[in-house]
Protein backbone atom coordinates (compact mmCIF):
# COMPACT_ATOMS: atom_id res chain seq x y z
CA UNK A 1 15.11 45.16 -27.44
CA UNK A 2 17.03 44.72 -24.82
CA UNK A 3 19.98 41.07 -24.11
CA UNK A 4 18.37 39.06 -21.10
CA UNK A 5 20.82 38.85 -17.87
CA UNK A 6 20.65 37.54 -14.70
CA UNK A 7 22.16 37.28 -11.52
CA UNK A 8 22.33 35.78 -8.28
CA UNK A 9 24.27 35.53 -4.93
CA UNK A 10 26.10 32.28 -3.85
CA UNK A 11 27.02 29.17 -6.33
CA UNK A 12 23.62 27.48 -5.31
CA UNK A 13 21.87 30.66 -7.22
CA UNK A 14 23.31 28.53 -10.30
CA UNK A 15 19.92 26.63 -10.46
CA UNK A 16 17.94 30.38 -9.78
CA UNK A 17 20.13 31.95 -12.93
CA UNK A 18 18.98 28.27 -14.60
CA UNK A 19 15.56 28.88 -14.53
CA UNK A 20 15.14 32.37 -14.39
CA UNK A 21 17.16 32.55 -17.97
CA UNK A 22 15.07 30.13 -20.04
CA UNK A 23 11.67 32.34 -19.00
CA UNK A 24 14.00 35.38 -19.71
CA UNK A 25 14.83 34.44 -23.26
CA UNK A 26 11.22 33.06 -23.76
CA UNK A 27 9.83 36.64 -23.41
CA UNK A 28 8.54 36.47 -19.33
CA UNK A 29 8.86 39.72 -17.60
CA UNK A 30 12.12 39.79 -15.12
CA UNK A 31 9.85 39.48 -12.31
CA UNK A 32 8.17 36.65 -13.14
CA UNK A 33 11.74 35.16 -14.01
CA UNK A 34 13.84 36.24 -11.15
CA UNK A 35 10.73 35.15 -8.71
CA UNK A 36 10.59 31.48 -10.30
CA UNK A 37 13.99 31.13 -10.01
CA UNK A 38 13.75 32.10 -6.26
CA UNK A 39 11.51 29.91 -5.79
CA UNK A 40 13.45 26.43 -6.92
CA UNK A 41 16.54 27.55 -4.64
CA UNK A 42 13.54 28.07 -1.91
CA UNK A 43 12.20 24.35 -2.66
CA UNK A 44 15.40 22.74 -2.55
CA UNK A 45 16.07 21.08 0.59
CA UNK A 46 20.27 20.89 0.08
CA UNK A 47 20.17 24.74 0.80
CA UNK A 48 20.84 25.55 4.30
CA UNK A 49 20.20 28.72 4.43
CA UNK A 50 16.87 29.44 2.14
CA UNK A 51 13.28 27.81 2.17
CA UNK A 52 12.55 24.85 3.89
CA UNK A 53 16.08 23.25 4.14
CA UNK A 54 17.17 25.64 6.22
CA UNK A 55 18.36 25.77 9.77
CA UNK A 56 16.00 27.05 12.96
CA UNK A 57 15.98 30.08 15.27
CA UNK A 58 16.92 29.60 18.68
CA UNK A 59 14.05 28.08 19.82
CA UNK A 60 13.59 25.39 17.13
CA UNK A 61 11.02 27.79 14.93
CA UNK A 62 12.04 28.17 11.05
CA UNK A 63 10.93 31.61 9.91
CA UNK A 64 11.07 32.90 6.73
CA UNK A 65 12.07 36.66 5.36
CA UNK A 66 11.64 37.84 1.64
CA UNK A 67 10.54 40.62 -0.64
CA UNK A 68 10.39 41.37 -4.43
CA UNK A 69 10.42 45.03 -6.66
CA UNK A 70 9.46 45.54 -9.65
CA UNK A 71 11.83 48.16 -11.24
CA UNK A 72 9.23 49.62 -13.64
CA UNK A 73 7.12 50.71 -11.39
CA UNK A 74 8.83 50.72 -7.72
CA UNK A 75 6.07 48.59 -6.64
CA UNK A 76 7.33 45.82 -3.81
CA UNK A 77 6.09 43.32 -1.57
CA UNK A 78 7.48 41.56 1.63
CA UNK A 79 7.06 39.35 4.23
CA UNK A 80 9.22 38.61 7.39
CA UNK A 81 9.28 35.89 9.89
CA UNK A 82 6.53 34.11 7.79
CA UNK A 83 6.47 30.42 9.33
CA UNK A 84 4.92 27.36 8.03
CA UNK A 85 4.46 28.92 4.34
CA UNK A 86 7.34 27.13 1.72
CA UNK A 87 7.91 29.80 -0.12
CA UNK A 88 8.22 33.81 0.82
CA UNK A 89 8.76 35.36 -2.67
CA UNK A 90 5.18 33.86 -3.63
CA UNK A 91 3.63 35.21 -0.59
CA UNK A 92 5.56 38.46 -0.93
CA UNK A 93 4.67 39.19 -4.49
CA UNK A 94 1.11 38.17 -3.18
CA UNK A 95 1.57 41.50 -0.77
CA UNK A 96 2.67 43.63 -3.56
CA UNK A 97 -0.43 43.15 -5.82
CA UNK A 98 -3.13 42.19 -3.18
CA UNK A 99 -2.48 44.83 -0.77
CA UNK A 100 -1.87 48.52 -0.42
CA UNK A 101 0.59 47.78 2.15
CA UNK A 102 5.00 46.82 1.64
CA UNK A 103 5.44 44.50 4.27
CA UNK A 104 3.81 41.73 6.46
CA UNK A 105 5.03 40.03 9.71
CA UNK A 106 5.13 36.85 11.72
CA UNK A 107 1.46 35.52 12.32
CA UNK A 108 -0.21 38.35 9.97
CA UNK A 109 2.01 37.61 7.04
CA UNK A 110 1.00 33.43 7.56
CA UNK A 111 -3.06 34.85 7.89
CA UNK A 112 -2.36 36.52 4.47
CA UNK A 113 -0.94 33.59 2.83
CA UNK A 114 -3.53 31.31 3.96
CA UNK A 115 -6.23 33.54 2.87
CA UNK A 116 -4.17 33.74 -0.58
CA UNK A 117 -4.71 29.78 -0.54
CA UNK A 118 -0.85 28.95 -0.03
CA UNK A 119 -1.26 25.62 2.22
CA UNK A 120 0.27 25.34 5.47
CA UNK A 121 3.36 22.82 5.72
CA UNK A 122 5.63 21.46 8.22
CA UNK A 123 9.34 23.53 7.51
CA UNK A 124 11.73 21.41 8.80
CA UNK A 125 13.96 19.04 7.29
CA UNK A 126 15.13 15.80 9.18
CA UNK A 127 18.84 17.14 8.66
CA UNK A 128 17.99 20.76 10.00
CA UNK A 129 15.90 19.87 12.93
CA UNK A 130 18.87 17.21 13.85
CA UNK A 131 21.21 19.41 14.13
CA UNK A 132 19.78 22.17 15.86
CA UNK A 133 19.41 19.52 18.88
CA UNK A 134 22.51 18.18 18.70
CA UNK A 135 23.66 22.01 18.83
CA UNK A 136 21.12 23.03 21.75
CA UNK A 137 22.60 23.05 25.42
CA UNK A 138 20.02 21.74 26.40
CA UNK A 139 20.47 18.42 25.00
CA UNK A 140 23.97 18.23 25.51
CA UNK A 141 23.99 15.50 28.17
CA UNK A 142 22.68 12.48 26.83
CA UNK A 143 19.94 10.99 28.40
CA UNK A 144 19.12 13.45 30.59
CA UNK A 145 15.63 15.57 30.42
CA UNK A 146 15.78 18.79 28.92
CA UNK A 147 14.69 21.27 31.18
CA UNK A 148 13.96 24.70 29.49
CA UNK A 149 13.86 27.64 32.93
CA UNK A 150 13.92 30.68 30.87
CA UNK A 151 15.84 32.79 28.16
CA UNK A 152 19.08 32.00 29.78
CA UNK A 153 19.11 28.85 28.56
CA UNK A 154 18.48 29.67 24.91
CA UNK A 155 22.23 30.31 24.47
CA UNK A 156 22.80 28.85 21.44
CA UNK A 157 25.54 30.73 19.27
CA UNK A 158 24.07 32.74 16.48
CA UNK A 159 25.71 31.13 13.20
CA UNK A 160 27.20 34.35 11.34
CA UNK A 161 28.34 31.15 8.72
CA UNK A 162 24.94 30.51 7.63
CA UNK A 163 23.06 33.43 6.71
CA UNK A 164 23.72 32.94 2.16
CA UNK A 165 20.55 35.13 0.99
CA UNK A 166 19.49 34.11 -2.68
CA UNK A 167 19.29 38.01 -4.17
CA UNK A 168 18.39 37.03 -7.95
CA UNK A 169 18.23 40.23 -10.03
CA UNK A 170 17.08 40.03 -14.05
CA UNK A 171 16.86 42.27 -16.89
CA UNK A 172 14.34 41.16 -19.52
CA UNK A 173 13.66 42.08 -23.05
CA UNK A 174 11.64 44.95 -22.76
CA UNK A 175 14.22 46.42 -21.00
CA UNK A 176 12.81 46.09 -17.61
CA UNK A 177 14.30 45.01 -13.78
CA UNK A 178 12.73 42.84 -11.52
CA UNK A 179 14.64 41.86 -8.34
CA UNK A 180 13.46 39.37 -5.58
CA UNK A 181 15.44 38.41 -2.67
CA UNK A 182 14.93 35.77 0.30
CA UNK A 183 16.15 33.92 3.27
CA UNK A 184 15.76 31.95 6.70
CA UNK A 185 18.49 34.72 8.20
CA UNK A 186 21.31 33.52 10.84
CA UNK A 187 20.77 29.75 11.48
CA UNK A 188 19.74 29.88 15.65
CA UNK A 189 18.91 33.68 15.40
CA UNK A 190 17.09 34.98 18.25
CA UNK A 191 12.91 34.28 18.05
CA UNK A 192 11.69 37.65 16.52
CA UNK A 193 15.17 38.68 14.74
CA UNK A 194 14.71 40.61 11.05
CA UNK A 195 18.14 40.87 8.90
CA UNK A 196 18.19 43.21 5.62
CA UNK A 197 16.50 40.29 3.33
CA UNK A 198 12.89 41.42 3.76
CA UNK A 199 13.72 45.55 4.06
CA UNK A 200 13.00 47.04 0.55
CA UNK A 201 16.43 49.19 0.11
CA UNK A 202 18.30 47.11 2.75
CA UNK A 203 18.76 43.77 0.97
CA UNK A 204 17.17 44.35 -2.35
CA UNK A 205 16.28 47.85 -4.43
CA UNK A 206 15.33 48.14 -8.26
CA UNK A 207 14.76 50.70 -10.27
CA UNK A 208 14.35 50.70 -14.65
CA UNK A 209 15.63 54.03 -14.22
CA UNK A 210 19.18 53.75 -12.33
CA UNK A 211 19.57 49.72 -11.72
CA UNK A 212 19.25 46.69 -9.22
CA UNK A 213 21.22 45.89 -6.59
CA UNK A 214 20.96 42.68 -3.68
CA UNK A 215 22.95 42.01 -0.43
CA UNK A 216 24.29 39.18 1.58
CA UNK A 217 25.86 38.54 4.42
CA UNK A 218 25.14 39.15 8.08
CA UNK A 219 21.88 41.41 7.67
CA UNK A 220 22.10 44.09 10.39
CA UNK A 221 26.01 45.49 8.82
CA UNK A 222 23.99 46.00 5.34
CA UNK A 223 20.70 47.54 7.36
CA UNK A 224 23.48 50.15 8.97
CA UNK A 225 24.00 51.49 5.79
CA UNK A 226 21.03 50.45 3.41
CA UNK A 227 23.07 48.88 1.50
CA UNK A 228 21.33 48.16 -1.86
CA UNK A 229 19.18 51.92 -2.17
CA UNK A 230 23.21 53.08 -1.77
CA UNK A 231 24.42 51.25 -4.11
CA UNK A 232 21.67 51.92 -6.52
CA UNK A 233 22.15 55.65 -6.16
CA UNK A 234 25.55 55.36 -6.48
CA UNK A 235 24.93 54.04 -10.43
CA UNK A 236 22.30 56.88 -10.55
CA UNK A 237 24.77 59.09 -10.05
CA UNK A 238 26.69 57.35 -12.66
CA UNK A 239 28.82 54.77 -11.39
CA UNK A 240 29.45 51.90 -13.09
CA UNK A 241 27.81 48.52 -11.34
CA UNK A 242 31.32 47.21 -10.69
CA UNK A 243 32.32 50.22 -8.99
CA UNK A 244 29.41 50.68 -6.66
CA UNK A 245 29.36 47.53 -5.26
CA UNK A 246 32.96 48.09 -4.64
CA UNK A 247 32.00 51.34 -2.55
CA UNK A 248 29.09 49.50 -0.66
CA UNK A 249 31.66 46.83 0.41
CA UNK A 250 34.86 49.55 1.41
CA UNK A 251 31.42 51.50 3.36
CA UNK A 252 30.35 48.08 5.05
CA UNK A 253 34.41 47.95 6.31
CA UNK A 254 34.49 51.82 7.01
CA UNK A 255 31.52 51.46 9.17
CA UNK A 256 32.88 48.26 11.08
CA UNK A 257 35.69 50.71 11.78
CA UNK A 258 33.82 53.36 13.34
CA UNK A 259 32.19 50.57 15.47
CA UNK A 260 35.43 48.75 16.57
CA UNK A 261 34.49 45.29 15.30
CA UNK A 262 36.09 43.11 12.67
CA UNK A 263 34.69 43.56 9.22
CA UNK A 264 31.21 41.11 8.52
CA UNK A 265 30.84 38.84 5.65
CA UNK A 266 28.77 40.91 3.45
CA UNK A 267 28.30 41.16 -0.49
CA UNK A 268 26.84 42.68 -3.28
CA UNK A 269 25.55 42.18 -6.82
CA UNK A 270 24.10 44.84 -8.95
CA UNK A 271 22.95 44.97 -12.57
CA UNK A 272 22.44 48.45 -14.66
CA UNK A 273 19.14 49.08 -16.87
CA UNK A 274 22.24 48.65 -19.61
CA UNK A 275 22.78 44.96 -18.94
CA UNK A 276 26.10 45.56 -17.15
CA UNK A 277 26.66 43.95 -14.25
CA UNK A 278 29.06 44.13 -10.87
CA UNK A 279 29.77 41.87 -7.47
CA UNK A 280 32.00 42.37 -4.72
CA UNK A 281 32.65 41.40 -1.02
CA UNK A 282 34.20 42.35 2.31
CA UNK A 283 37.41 40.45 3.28
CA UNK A 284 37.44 36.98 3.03
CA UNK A 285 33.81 36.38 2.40
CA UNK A 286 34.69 34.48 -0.16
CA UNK A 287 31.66 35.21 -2.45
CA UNK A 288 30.69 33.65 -5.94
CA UNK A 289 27.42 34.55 -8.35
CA UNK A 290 25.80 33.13 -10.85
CA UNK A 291 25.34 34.84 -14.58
CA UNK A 292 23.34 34.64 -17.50
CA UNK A 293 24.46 36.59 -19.81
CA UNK A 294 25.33 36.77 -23.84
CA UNK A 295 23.71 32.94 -23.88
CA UNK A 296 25.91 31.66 -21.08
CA UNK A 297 26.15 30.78 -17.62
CA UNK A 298 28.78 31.25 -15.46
CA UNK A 299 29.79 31.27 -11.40
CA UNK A 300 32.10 33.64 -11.08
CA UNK A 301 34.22 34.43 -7.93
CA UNK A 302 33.43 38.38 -6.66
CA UNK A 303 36.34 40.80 -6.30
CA UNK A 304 37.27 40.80 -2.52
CA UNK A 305 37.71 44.28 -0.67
CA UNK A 306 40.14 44.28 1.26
CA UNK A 307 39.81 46.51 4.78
CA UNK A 308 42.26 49.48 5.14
CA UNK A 309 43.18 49.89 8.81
């Protein structure tokens, strides 16, 4: 029988490692736990960058990416730029067992969840919808009408400071994975934009027989490199959790090289089918998980990689 663990990106994945735990140690399946614990970061409205508390795309919409693998059996779910639905991982584990299909998309993933029966909801908060028009040029001079021409005046910058993906990865008794991982993406990203958060082996990829591994961070750097199916092959081919996310983080830096642009805020958490466990960061991401593990919870600061020029 095998010690519960889990772990999640960003402090606020505290309250995910919270709740995920007690199911953990109560005998639930790591799916079950790491989705339920998704889903209270996703329903609290203090989180800018996950569920409903999060900030809009460019044009005032709040879409939502996730998707969720179960590592026993590589079977995964996912929905991206799901709008009006509170919470993703629901209707992306709804996609993995109702569905011979991975992933669902704007207005088709919404169809799905309504014919599911998840209820349709307004997404905004008061706080999120404020500031996107205090941050819109078109409402920059007060009192005056906004008058919206075309796609030239949608030139709001995209926010690479808001885009903290909850990843929650869990290891249960039975000795099985689960791994579930979710997001609104970059606060005023263009209408239509996808990061890594919904892309099985992108932002999330588990497997009983090698490990689990999330991202986060600006979504198209870990895409370039599909980031967590690297890093989980990396501890099939024996590498120690702590290690690989090391090499996914010097690989996100070695790519930003190739490109000629500064190194993106990107991270990584894995976990091994062992219970061992492993975070780390590009340069000054400054990037803390939660953990459950051996009874305890901690937040724990990620080792920072630093880029060799």
């Amino acid at each position: 029988m095998a010690e519960p663990v889990v772990l999640a990106t960003w402090s606020f994945g505290k309250l995910a490692v919270e709740v995920a735990s007690k199911l953990l140690t109560d005998g639930k399946s790591a799916l079950d736990a790491v989705i339920a614990g998704a889903q209270a970061v996703e329903r609290d409205p203090t989180v800018r960058s996950v569920g409903f508390g999060s900030l809009p795309d460019r044009i005032g919409r709040l879409t939502l990416d996730s998707c969720v693998m179960d590592g026993q059996t590589l079977n995964c779910g996912a929905v991206a730029g799901l709008e009006h639905i509170r919470s993703a991982s629901a209707v992306a584990r709804r996609v993995m067992e109702k569905t011979p299909h991975v992933l669902l998309t704007g207005e088709g993933a919404k169809w799905f969840a309504l014919q599911q029966g998840f209820p349709l909801e307004m997404p905004h908060t008061l706080e999120g919808i404020q500031e996107w028009f205090e941050k819109h040029p078109t409402n920059k001079k007060k009192g005056e009408k906004a008058v919206i021409r075309g796609p030239e005046d949608f030139t709001l910058p995209i926010d690479e400071s808001n885009h903290d993906t909850i990843t929650v990865l869990g290891l249960d008794r039975a000795g099985h994975l689960g791994g579930v991982c979710t997001t609104s993406g970059l606060a005023y990203k263009l209408p239509g934009r996808v990061g890594d958060s919904p892309i099985i082996g992108a932002g999330l990829y588990v497997d009983d027989e090698a490990g689990a591994a999330g991202a986060t961070g600006v979504g198209e750097e870990v895409i370039r490199i599909s980031g967590s199916s690297f890093l989980v092959e990396l501890m099939r081919a024996g590498k120690k959790p702590q290690e690989a996310c090391e090499l996914a983080a010097k690989r996100i830096n070695a790519v930003a090289i190739r490109r000629g642009v500064h190194p993106p805020t990107c991270a990584f958490i894995a976990l091994s089918p062992k219970g061992e466990i492993g975070a780390a960061c590009t340069e000054a991401t400054a990037f803390q998980y939660a953990v459950f593990k051996v009874g305890k919870i901690e937040v724990l600061k990620a080792k920072e990689i630093v880029l060799n020029k």
